[in-house]
PDB file of N, CA and C in Angstrom:
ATOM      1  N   UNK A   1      -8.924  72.345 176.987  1.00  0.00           N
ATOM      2  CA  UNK A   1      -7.895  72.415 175.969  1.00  0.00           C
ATOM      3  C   UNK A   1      -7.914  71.128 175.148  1.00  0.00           C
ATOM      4  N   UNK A   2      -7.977  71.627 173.925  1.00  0.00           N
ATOM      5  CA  UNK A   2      -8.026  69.776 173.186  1.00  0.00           C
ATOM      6  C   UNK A   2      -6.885  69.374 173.175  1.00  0.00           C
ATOM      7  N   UNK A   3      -6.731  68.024 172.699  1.00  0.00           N
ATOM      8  CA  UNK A   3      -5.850  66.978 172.746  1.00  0.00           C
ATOM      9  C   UNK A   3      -4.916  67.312 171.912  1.00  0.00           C
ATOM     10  N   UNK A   4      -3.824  67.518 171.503  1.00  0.00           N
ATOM     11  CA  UNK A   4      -2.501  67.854 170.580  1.00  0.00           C
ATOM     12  C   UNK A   4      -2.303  66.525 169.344  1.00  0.00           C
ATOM     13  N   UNK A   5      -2.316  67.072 168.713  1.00  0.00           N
ATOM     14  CA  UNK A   5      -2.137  65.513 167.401  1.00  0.00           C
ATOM     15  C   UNK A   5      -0.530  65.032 167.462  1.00  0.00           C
ATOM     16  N   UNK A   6      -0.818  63.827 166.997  1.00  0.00           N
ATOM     17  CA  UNK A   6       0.512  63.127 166.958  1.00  0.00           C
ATOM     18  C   UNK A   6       0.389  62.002 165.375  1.00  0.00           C
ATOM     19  N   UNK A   7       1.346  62.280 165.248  1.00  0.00           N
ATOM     20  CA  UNK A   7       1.770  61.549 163.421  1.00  0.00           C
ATOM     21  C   UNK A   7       1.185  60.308 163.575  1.00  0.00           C
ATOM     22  N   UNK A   8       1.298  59.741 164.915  1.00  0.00           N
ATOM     23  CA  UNK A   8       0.319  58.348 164.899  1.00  0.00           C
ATOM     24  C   UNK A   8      -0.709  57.956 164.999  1.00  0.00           C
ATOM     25  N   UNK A   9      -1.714  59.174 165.000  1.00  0.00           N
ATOM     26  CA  UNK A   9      -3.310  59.205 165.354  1.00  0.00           C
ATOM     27  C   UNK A   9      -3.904  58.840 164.003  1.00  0.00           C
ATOM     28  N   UNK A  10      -5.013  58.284 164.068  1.00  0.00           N
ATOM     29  CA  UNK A  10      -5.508  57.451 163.130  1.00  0.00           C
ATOM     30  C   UNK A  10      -6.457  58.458 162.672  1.00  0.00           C
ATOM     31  N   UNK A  11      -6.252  59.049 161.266  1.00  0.00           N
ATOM     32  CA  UNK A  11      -7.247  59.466 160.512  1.00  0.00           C
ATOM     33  C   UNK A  11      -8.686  59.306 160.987  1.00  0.00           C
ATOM     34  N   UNK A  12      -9.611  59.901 160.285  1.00  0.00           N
ATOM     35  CA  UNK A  12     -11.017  60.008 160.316  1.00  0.00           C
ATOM     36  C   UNK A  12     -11.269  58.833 159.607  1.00  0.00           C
ATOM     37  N   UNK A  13     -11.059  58.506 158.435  1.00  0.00           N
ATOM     38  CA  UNK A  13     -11.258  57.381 157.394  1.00  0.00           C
ATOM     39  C   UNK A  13     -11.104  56.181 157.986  1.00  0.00           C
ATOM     40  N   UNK A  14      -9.486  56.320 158.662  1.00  0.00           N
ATOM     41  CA  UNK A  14      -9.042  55.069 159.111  1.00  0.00           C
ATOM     42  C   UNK A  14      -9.917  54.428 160.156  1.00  0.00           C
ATOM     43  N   UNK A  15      -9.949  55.605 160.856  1.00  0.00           N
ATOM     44  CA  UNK A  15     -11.182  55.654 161.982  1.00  0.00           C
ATOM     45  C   UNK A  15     -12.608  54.858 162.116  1.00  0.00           C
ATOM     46  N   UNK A  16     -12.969  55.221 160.612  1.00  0.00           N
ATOM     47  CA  UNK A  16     -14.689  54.293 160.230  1.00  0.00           C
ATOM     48  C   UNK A  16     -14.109  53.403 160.082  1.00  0.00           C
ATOM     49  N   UNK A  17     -13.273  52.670 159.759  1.00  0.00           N
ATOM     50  CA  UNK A  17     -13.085  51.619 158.989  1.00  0.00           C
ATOM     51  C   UNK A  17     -12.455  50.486 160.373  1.00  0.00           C
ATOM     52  N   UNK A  18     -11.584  51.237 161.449  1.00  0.00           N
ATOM     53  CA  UNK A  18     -11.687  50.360 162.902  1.00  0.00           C
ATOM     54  C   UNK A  18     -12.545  50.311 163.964  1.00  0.00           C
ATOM     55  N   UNK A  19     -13.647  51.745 163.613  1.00  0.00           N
ATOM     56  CA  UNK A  19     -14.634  51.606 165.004  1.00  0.00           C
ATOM     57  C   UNK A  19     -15.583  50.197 164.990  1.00  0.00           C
ATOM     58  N   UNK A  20     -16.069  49.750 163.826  1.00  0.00           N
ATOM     59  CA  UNK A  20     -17.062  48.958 163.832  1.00  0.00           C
ATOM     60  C   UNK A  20     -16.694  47.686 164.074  1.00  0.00           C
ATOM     61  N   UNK A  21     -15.356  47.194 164.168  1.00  0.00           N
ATOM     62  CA  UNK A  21     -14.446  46.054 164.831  1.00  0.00           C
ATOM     63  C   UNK A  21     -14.222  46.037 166.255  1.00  0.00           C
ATOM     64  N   UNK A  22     -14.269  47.169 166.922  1.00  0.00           N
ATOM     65  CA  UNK A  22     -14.353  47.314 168.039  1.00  0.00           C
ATOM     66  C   UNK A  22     -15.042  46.690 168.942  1.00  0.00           C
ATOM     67  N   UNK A  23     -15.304  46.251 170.424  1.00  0.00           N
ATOM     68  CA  UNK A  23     -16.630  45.445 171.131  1.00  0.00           C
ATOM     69  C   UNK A  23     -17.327  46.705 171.360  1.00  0.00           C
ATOM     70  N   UNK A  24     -18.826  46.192 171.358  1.00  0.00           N
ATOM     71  CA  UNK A  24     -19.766  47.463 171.792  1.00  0.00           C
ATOM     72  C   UNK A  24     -19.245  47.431 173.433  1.00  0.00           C
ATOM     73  N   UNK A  25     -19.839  48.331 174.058  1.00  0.00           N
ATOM     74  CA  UNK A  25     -19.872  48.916 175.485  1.00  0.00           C
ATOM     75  C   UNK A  25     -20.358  47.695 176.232  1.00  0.00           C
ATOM     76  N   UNK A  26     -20.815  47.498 177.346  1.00  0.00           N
ATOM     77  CA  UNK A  26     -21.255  46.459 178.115  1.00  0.00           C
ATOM     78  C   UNK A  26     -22.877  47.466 178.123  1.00  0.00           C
ATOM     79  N   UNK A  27     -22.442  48.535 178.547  1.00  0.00           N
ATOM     80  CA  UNK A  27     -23.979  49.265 178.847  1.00  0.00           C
ATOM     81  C   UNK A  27     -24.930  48.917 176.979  1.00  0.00           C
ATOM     82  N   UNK A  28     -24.494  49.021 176.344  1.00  0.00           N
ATOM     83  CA  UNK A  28     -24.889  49.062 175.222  1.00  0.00           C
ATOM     84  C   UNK A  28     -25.561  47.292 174.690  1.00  0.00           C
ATOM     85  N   UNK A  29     -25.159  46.544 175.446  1.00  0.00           N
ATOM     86  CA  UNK A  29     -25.877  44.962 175.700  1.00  0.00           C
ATOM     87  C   UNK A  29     -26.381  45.019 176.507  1.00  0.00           C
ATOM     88  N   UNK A  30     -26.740  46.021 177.282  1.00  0.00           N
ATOM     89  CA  UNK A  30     -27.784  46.090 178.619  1.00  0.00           C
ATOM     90  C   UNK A  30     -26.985  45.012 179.634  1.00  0.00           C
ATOM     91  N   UNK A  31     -25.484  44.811 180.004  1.00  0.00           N
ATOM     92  CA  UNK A  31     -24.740  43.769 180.999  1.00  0.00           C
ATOM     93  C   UNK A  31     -23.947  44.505 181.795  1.00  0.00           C
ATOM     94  N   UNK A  32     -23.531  46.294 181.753  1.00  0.00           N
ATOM     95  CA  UNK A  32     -22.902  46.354 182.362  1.00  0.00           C
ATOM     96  C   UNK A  32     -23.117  48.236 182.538  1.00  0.00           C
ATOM     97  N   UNK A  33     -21.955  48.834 183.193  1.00  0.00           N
ATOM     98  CA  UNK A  33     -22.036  50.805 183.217  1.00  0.00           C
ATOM     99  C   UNK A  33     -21.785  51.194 181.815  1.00  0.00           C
ATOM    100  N   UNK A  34     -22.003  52.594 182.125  1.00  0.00           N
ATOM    101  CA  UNK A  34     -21.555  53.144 180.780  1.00  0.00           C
ATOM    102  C   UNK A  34     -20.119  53.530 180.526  1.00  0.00           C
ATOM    103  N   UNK A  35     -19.809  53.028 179.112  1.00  0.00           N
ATOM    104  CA  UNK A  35     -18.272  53.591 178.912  1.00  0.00           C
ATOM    105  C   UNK A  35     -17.680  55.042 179.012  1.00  0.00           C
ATOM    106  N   UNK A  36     -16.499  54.993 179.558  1.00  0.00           N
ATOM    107  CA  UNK A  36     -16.473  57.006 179.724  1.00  0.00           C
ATOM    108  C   UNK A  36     -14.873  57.045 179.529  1.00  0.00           C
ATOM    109  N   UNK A  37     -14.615  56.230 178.957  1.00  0.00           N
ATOM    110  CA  UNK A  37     -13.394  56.589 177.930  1.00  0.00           C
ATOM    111  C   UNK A  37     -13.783  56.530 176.628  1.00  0.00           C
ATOM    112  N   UNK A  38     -12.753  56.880 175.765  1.00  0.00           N
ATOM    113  CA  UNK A  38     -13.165  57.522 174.331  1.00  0.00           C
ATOM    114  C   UNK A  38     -11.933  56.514 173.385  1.00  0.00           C
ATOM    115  N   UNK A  39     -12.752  55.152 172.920  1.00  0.00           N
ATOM    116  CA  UNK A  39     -12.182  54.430 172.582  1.00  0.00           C
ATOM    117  C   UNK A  39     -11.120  55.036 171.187  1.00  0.00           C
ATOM    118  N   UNK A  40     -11.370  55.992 170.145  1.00  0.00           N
ATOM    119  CA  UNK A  40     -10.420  56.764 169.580  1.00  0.00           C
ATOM    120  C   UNK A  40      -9.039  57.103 170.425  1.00  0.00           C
ATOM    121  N   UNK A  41      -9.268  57.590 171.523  1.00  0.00           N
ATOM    122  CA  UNK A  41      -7.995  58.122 172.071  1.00  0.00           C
ATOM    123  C   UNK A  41      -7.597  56.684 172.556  1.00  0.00           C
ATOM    124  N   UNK A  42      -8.228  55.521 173.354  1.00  0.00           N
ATOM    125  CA  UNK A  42      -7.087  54.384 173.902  1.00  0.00           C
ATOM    126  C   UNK A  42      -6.858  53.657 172.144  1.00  0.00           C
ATOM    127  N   UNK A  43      -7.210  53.980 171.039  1.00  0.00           N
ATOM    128  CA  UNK A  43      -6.417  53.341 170.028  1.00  0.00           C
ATOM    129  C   UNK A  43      -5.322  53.744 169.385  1.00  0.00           C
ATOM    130  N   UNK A  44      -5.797  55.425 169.550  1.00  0.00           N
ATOM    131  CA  UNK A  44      -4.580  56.460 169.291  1.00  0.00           C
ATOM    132  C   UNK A  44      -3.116  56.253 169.924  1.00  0.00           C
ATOM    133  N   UNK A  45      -3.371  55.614 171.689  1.00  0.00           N
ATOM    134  CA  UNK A  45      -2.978  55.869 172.535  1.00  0.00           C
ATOM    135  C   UNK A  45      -1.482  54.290 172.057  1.00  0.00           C
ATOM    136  N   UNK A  46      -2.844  53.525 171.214  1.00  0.00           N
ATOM    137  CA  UNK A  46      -2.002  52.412 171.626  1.00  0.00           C
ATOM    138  C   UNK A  46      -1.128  52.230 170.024  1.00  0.00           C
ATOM    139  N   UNK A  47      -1.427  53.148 168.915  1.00  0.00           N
ATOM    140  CA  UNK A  47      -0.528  53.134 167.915  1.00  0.00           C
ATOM    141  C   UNK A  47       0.543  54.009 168.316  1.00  0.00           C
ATOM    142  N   UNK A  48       0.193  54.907 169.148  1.00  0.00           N
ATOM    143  CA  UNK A  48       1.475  55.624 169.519  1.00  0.00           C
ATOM    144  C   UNK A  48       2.533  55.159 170.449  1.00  0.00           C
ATOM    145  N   UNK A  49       1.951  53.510 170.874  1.00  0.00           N
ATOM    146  CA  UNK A  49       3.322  52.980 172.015  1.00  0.00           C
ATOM    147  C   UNK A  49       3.391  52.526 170.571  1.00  0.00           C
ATOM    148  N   UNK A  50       3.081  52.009 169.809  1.00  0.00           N
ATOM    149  CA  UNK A  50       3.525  51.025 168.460  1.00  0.00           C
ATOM    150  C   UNK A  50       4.747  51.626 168.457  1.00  0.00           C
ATOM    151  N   UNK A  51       4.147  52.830 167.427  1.00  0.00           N
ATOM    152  CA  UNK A  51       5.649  53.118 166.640  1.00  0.00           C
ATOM    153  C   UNK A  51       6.334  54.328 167.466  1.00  0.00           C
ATOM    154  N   UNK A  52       6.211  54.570 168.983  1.00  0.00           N
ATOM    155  CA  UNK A  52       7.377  55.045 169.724  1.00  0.00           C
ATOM    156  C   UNK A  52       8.311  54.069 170.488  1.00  0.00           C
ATOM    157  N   UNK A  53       7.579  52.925 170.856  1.00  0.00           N
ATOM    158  CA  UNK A  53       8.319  51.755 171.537  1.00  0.00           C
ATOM    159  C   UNK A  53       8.508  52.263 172.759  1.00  0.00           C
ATOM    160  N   UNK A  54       7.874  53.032 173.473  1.00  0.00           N
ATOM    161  CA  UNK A  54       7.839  53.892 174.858  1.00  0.00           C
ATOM    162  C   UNK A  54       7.088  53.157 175.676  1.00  0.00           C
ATOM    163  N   UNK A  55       7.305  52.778 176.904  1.00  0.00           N
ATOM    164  CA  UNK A  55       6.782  51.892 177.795  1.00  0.00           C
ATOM    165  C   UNK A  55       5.002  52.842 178.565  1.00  0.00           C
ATOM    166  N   UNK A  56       4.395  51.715 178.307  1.00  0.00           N
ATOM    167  CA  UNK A  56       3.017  52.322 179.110  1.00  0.00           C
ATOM    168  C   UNK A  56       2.938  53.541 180.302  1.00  0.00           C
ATOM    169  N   UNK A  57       3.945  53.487 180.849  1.00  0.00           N
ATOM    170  CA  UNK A  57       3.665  54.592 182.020  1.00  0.00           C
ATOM    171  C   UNK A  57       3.967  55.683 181.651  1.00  0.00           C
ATOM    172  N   UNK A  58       4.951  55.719 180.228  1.00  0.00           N
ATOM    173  CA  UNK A  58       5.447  56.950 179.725  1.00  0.00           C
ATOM    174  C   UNK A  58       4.933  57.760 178.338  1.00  0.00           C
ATOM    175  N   UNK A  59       3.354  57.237 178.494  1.00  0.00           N
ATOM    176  CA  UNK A  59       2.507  57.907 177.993  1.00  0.00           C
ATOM    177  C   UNK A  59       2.139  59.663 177.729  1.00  0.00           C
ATOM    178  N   UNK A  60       1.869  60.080 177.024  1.00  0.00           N
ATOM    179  CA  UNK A  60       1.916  61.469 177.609  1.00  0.00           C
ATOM    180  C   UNK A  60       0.057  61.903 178.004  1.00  0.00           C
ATOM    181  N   UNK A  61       0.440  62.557 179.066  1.00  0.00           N
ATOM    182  CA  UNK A  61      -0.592  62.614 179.224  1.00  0.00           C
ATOM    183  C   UNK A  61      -1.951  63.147 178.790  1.00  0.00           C
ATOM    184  N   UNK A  62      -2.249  63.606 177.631  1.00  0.00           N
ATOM    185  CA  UNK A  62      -3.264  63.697 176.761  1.00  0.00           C
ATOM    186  C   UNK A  62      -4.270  62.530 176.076  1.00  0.00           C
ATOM    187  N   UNK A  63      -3.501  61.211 176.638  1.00  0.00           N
ATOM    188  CA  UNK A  63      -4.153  60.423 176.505  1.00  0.00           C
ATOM    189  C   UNK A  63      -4.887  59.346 177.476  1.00  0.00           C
ATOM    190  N   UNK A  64      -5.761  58.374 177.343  1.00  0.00           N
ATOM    191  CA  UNK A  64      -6.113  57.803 178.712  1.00  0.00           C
ATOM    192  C   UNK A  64      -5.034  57.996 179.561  1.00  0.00           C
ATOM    193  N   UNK A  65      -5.140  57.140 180.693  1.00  0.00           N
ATOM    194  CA  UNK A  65      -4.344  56.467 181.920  1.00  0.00           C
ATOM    195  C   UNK A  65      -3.507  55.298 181.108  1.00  0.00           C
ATOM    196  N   UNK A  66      -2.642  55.280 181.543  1.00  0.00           N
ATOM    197  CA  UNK A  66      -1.916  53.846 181.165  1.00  0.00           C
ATOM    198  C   UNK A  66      -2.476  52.967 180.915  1.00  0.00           C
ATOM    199  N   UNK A  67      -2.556  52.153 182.433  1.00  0.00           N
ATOM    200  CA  UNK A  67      -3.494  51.291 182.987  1.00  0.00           C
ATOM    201  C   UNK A  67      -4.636  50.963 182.091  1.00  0.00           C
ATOM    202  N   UNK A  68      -5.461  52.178 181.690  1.00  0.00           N
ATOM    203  CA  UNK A  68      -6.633  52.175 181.304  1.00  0.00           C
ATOM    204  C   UNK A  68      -6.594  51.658 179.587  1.00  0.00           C
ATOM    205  N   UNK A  69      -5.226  51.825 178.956  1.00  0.00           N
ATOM    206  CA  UNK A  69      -4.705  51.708 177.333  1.00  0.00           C
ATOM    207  C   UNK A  69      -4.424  50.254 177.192  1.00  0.00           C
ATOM    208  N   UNK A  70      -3.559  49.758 178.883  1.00  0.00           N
ATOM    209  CA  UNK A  70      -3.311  48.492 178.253  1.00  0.00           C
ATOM    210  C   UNK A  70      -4.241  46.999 178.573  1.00  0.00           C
ATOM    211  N   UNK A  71      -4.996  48.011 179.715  1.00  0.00           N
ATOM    212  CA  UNK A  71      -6.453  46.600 179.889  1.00  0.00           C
ATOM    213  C   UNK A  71      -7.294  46.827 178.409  1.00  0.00           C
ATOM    214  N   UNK A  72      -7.345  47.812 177.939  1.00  0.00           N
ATOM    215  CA  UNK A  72      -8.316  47.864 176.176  1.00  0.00           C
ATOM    216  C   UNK A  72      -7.489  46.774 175.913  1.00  0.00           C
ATOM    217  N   UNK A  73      -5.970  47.080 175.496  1.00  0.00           N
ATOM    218  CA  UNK A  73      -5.313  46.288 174.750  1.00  0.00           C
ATOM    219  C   UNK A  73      -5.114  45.212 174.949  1.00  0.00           C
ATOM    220  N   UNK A  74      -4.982  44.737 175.765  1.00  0.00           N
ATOM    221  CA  UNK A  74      -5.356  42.966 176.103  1.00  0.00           C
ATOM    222  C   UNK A  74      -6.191  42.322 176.046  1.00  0.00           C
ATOM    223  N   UNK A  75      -7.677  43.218 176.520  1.00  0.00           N
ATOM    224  CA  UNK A  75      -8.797  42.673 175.944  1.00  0.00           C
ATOM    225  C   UNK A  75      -8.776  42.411 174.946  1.00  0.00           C
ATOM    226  N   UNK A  76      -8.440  43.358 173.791  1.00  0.00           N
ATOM    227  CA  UNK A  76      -8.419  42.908 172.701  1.00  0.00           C
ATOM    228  C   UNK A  76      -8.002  41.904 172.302  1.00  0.00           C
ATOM    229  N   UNK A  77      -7.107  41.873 172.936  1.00  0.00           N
ATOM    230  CA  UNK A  77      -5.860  40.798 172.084  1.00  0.00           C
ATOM    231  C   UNK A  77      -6.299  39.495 172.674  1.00  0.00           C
ATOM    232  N   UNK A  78      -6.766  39.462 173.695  1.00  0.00           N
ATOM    233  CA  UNK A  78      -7.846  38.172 173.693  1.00  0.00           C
ATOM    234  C   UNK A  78      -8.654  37.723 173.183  1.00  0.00           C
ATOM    235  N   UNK A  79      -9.309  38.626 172.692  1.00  0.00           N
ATOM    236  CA  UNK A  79     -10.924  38.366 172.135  1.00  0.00           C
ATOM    237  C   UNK A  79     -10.259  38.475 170.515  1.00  0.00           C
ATOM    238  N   UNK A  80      -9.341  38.698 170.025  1.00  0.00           N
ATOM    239  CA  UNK A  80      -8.905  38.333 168.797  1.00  0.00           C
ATOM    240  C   UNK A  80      -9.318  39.578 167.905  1.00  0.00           C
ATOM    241  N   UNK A  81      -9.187  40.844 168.478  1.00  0.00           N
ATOM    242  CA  UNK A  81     -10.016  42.385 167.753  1.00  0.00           C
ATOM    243  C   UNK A  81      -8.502  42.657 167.273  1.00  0.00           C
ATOM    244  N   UNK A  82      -7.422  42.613 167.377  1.00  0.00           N
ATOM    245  CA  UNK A  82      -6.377  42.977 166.407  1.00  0.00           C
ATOM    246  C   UNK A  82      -5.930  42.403 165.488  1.00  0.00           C
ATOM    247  N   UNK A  83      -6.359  40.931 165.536  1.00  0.00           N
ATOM    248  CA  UNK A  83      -5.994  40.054 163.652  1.00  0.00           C
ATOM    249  C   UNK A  83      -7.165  40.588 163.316  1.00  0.00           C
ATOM    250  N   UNK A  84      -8.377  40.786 163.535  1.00  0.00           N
ATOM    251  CA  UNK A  84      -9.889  41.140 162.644  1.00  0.00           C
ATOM    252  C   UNK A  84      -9.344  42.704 161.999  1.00  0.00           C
ATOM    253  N   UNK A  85      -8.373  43.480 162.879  1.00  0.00           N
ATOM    254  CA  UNK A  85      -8.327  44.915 162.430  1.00  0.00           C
ATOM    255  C   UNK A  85      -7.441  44.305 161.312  1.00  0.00           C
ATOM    256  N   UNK A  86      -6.576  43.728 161.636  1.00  0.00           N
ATOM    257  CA  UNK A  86      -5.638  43.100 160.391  1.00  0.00           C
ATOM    258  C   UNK A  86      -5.881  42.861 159.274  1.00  0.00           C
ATOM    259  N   UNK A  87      -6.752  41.797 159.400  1.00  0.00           N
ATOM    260  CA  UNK A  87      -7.678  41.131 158.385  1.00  0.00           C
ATOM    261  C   UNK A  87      -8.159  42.058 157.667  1.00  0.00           C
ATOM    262  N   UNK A  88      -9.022  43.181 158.100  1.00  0.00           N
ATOM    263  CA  UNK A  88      -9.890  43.848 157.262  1.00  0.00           C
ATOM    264  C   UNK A  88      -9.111  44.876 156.800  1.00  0.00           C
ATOM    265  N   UNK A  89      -7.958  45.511 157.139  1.00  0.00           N
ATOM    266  CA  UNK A  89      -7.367  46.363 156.754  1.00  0.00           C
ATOM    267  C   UNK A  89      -6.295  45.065 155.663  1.00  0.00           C
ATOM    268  N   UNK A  90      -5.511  44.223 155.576  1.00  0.00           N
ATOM    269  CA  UNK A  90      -5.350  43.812 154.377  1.00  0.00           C
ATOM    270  C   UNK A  90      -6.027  43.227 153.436  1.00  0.00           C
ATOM    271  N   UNK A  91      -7.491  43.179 153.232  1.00  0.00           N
ATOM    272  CA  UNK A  91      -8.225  42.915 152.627  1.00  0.00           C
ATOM    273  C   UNK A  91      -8.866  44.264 151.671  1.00  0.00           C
ATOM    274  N   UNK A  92      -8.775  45.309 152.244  1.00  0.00           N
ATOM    275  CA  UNK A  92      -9.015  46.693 151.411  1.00  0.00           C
ATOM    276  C   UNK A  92      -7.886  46.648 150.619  1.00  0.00           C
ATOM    277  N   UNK A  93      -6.716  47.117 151.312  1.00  0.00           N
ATOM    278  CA  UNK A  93      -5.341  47.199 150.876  1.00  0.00           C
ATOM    279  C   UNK A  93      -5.278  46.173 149.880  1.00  0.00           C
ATOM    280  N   UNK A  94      -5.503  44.691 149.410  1.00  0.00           N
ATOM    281  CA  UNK A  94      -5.493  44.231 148.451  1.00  0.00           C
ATOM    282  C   UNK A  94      -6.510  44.115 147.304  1.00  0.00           C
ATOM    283  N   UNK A  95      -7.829  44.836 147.725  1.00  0.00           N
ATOM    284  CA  UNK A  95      -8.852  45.023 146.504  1.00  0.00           C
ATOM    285  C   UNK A  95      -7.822  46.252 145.659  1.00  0.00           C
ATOM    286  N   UNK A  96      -7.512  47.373 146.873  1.00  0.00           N
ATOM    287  CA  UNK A  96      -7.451  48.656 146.445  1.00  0.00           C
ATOM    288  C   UNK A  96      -6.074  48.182 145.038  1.00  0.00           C
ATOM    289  N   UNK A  97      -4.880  47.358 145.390  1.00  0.00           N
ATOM    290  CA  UNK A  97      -4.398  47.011 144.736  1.00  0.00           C
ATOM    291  C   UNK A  97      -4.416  46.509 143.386  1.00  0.00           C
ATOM    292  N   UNK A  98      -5.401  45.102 143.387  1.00  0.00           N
ATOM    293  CA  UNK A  98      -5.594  44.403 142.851  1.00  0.00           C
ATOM    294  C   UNK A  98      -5.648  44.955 141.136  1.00  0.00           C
ATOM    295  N   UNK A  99      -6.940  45.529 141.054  1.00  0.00           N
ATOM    296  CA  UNK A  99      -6.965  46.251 139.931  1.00  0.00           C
ATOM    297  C   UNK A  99      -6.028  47.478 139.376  1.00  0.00           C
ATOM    298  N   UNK A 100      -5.156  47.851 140.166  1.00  0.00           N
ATOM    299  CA  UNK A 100      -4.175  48.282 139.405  1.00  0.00           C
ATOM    300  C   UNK A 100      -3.194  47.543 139.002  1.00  0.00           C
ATOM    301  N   UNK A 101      -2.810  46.345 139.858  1.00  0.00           N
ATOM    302  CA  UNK A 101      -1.985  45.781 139.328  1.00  0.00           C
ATOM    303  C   UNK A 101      -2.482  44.506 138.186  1.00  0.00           C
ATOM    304  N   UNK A 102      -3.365  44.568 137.863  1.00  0.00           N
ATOM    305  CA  UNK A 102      -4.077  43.703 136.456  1.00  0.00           C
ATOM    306  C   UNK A 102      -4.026  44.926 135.499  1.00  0.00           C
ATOM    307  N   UNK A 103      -4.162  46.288 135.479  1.00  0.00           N
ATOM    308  CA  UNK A 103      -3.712  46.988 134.968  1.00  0.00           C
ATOM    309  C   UNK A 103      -2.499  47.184 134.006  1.00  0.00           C
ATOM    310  N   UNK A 104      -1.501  46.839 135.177  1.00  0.00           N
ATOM    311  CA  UNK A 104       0.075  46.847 134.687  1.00  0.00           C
ATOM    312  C   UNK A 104       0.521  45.765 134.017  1.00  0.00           C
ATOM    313  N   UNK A 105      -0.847  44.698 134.925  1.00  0.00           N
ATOM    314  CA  UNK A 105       0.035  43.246 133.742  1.00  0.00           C
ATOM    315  C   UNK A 105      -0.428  43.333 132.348  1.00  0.00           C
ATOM    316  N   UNK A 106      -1.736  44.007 132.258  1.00  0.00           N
ATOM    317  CA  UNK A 106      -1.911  43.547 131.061  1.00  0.00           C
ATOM    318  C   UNK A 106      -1.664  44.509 129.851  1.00  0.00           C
ATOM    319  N   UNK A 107      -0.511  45.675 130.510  1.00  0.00           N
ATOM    320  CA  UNK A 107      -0.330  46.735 129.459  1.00  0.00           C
ATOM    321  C   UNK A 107       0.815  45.719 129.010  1.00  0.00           C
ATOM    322  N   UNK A 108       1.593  44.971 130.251  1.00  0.00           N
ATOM    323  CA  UNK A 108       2.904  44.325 129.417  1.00  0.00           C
ATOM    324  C   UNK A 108       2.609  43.701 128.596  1.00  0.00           C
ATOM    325  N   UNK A 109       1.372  42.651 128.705  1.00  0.00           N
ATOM    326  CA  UNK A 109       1.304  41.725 127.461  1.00  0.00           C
ATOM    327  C   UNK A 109       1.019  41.975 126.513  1.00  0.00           C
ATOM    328  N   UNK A 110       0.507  43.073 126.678  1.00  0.00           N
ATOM    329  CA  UNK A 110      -0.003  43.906 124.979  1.00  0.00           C
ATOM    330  C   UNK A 110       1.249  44.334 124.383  1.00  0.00           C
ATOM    331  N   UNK A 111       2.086  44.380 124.633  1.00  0.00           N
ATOM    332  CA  UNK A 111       3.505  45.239 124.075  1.00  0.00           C
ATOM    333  C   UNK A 111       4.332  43.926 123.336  1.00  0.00           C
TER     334      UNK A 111
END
């Protein structure tokens, strides 16, 4: 049975744009097993404690293990992979801007 969507699951788009910030696998540096969680679902897993504010154990279960959401998430947050998601996501967000808003300034000055 597949996984049920939730308003907090990260697009396809959004998706390319955080997998490649991600750490590769350990198996994938030839240092360690192979990964057999599905890093989409522990990110899914972990925007959905974001904006439910629901404590780790009260996960639902369609997604990893708890346990398994908040060792990703610390790793991360050690190794500094959530300011880089930051970073690169306000750095689009202000190209994508940018030129519209030179747009708007410069219809005012023409007037």
């Amino acid at each position: 049975m597949p996984r049920q969507g939730y308003p907090s699951d990260v697009s396809d788009a959004e998706w390319e744009i955080i997998k490649p910030l991600l750490p590769a696998a350990k198996s994938e540096t030839g240092r360690g097993r192979r990964r057999t969680v599905d890093l989409r679902g522990v990110y899914n897993a972990i925007r959905y404690l974001t904006r439910t504010g629901c404590a780790w154990e009260l996960l639902p279960n369609d997604f990893p293990p708890p346990k398994t959401v908040y060792g990703y998430w610390r790793k991360w947050e050690k190794k500094g992979i959530w300011q880089k998601i930051h970073d690169e996501l306000r750095e689009r967000v202000r190209k994508k801007v940018a030129p519209k808003q030179q747009r708007e300034d410069s219809s005012i000055a023409n007037r």
